[in-house]
C-alpha atoms as a PDB file:
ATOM      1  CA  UNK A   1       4.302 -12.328  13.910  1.00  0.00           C
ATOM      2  CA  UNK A   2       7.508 -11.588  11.865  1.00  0.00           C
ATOM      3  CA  UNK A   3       6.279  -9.767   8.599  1.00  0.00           C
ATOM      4  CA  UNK A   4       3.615  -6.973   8.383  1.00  0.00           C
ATOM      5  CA  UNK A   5       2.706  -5.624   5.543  1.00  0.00           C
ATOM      6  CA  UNK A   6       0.945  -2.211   5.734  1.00  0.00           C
ATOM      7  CA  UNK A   7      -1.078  -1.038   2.410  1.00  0.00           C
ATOM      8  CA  UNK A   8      -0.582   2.964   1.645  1.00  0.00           C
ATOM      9  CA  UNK A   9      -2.841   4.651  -0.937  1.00  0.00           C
ATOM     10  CA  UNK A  10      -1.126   8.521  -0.153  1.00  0.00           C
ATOM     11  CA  UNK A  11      -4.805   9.802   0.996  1.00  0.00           C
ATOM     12  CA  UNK A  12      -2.919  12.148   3.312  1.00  0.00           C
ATOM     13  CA  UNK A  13      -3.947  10.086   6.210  1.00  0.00           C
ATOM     14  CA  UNK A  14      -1.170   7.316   6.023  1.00  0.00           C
ATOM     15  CA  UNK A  15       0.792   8.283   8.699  1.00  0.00           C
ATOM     16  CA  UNK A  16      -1.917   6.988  11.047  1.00  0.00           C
ATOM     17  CA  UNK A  17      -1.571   3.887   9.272  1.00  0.00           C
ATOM     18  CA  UNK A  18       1.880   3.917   9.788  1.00  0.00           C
ATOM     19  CA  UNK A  19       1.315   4.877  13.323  1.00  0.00           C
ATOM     20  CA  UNK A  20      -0.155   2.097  14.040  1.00  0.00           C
ATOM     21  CA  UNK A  21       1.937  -0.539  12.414  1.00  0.00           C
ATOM     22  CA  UNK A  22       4.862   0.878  13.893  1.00  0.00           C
ATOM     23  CA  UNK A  23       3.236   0.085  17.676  1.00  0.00           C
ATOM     24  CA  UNK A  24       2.206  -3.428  16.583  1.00  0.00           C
ATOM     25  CA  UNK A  25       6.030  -3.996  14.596  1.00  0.00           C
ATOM     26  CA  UNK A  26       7.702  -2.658  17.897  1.00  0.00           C
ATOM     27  CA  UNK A  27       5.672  -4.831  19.924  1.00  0.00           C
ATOM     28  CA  UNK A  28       6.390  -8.068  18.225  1.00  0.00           C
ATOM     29  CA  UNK A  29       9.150  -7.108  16.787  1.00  0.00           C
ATOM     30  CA  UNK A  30       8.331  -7.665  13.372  1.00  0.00           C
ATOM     31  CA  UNK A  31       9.513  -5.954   9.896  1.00  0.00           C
ATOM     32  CA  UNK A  32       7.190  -3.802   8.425  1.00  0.00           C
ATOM     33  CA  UNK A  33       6.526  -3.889   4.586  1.00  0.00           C
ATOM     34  CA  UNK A  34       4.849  -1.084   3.223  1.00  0.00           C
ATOM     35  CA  UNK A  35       3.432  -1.398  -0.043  1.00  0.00           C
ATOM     36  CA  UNK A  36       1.821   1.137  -2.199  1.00  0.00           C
ATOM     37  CA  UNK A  37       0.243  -0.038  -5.629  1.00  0.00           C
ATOM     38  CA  UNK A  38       0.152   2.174  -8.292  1.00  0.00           C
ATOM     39  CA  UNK A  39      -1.952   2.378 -11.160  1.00  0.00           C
ATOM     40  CA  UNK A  40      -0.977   0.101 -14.395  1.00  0.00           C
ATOM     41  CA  UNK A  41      -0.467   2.410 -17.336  1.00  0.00           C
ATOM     42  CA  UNK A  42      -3.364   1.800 -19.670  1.00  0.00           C
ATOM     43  CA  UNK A  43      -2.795   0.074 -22.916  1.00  0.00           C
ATOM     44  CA  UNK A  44      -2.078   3.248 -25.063  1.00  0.00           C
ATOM     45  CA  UNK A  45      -0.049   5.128 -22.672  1.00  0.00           C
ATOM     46  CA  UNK A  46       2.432   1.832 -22.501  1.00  0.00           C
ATOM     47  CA  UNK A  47       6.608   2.329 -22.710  1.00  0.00           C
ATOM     48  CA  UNK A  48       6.577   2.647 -26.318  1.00  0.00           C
ATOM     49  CA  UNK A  49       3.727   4.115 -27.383  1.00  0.00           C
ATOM     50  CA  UNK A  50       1.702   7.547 -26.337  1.00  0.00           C
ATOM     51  CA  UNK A  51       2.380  11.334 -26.362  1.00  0.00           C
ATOM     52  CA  UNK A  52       5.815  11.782 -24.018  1.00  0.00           C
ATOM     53  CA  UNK A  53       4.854  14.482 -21.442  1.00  0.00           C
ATOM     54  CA  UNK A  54       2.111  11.810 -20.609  1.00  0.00           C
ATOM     55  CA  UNK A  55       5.138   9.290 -20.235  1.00  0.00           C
ATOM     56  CA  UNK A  56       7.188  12.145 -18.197  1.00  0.00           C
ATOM     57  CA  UNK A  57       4.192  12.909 -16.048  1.00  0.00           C
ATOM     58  CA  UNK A  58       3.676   8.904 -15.359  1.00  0.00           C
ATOM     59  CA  UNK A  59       7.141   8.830 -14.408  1.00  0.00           C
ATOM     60  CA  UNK A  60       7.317  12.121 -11.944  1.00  0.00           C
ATOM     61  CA  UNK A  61       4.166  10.596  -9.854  1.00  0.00           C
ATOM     62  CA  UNK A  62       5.721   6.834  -9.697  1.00  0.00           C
ATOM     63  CA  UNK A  63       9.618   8.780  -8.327  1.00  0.00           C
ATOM     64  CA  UNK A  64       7.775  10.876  -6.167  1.00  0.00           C
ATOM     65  CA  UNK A  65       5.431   7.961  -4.255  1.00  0.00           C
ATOM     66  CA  UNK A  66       8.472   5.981  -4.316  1.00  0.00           C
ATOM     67  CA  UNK A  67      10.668   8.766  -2.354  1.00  0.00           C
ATOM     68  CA  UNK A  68       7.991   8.846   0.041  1.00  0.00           C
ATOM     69  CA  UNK A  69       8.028   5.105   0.876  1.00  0.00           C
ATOM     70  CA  UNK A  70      11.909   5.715   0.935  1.00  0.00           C
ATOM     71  CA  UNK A  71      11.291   8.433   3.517  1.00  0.00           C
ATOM     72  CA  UNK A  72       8.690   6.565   5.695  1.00  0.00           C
ATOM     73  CA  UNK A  73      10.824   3.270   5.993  1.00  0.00           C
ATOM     74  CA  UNK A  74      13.561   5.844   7.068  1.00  0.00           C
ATOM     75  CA  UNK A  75      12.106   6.882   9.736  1.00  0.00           C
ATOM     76  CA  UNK A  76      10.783   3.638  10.876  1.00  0.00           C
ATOM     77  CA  UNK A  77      14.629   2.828  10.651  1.00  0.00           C
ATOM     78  CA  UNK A  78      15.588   5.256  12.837  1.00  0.00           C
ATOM     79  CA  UNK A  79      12.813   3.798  15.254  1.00  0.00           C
ATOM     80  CA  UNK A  80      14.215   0.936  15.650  1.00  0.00           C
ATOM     81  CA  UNK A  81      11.930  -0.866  13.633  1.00  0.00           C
ATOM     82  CA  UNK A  82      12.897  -3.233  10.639  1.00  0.00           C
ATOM     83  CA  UNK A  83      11.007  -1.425   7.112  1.00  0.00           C
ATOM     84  CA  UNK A  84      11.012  -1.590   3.748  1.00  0.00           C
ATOM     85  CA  UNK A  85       8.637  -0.181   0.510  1.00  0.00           C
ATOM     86  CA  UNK A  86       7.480  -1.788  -1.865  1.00  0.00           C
ATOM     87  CA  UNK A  87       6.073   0.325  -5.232  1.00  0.00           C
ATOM     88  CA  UNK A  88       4.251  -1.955  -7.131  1.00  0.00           C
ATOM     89  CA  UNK A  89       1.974  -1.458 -10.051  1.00  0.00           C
ATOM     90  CA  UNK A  90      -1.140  -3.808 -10.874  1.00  0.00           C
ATOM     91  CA  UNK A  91      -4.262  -4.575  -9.624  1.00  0.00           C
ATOM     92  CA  UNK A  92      -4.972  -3.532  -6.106  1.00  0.00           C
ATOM     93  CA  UNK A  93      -5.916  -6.259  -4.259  1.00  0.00           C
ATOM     94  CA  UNK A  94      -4.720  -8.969  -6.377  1.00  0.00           C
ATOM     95  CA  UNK A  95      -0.914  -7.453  -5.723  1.00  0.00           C
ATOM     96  CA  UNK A  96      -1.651  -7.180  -2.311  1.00  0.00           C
ATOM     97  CA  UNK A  97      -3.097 -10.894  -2.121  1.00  0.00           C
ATOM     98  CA  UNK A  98       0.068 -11.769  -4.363  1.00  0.00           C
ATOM     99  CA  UNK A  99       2.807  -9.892  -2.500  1.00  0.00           C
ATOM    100  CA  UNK A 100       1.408 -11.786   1.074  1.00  0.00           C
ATOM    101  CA  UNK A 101       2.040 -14.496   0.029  1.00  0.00           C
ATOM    102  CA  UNK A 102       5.885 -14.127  -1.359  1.00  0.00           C
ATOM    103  CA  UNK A 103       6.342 -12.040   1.632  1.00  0.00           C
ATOM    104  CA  UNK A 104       4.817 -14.484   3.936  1.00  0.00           C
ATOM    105  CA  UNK A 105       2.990 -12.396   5.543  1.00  0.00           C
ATOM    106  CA  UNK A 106       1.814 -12.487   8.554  1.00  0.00           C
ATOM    107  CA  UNK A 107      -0.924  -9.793   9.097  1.00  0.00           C
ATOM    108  CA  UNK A 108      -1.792  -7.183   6.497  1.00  0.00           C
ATOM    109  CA  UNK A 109      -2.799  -3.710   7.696  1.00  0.00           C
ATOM    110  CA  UNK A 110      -5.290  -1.605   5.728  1.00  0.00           C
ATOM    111  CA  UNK A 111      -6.936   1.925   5.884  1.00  0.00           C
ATOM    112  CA  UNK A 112     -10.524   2.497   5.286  1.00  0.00           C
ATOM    113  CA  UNK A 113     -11.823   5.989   4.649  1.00  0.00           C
ATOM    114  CA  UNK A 114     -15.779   6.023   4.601  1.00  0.00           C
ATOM    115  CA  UNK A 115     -17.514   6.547   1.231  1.00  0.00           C
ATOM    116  CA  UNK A 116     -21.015   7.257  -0.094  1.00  0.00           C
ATOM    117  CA  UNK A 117     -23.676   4.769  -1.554  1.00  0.00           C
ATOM    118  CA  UNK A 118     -22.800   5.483  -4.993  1.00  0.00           C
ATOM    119  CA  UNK A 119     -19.216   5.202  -4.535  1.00  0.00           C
ATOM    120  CA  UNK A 120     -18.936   1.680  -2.588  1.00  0.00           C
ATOM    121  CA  UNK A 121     -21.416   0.773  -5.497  1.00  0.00           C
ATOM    122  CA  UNK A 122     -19.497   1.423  -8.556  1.00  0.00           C
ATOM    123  CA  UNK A 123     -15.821   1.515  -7.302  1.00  0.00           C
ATOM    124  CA  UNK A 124     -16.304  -0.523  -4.138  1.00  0.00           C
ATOM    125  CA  UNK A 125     -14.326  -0.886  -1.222  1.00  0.00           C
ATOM    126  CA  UNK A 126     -10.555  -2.058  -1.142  1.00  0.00           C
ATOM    127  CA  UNK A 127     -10.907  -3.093   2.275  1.00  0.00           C
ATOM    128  CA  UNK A 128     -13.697  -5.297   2.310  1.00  0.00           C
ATOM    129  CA  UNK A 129     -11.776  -6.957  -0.805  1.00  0.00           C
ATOM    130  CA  UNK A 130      -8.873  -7.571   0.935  1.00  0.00           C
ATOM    131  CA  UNK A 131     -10.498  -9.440   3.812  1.00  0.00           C
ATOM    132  CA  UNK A 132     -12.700 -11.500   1.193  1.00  0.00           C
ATOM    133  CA  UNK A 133      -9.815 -12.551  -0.386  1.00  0.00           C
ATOM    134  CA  UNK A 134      -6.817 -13.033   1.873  1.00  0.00           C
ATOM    135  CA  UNK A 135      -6.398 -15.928   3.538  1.00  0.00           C
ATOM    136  CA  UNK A 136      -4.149 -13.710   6.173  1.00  0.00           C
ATOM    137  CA  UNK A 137      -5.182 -11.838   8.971  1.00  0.00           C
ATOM    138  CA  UNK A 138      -6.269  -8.433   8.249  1.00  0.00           C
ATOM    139  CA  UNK A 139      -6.184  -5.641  10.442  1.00  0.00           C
ATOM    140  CA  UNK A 140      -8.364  -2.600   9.279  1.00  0.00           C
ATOM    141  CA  UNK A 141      -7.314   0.963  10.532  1.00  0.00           C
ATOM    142  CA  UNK A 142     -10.520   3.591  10.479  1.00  0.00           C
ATOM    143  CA  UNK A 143      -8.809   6.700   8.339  1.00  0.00           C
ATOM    144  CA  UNK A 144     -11.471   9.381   9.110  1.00  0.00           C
END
């Protein structure tokens, strides 16, 4: 197993992701890719177009998620364990699917925090996507 890639959605609870990636990475000596996926603008908030503290705002959030992946991979760095982040924007789980596969991947790593009936209804669960789709091993990591 030579490439993990570890999906972070900055719940407050990725650390225990992390956590656990780090003992499986150390173990097999693998490099650890963590990848967070951020929202696509919408269509009327795009580069050109839309008021510019909305712009500004966008901006702020994607610097400050991507100075946290900088800081995590750090410190995996200074574990002795191989890292690097990935800030991506798109559609969750077809990125993920997507990025495997450049990557080649060899097991992807996901959190899953427990929701409500209404909410696995209408927004459903990332999770369960990922392992519907991906033709990799998936590991999924209980968050609560």
């Amino acid at each position: 197993m030579k490439n993990i890639l570890v999906t972070i959605d900055f719940n407050k609870n990725e650390e225990l992701l992390i956590d656990k990636a780090f003992q499986l990475a150390e173990s097999f000596n693998s490099k650890l890719w963590l990848m967070h996926i951020a929202a696509p603008d919408p269509d009327f908030v795009g580069y050109d177009v839309g008021p510019q503290y909305i712009r500004d705002g966008r901006a702020t959030e994607l610097r400050k998620e991507h100075q946290m992946l900088q800081e995590y991979t750090k410190n995996l760095k200074k574990k002795g364990v191989d890292s690097e982040g990935l800030l991506i924007q798109g559609a969750t789980i077809e990125m993920i699917i997507e990025e495997s596969k450049k990557l080649n991947i060899d097991l992807i790593i996901a959190g899953h925090h427990e929701h409500g009936f209404f909410y696995n209804a209408f927004i459903g669960s990332v999770s369960a996507e990922i392992i519907k789709k991906s033709k990799t091993p998936v590991l999924i990591v209980p968050l609560d």
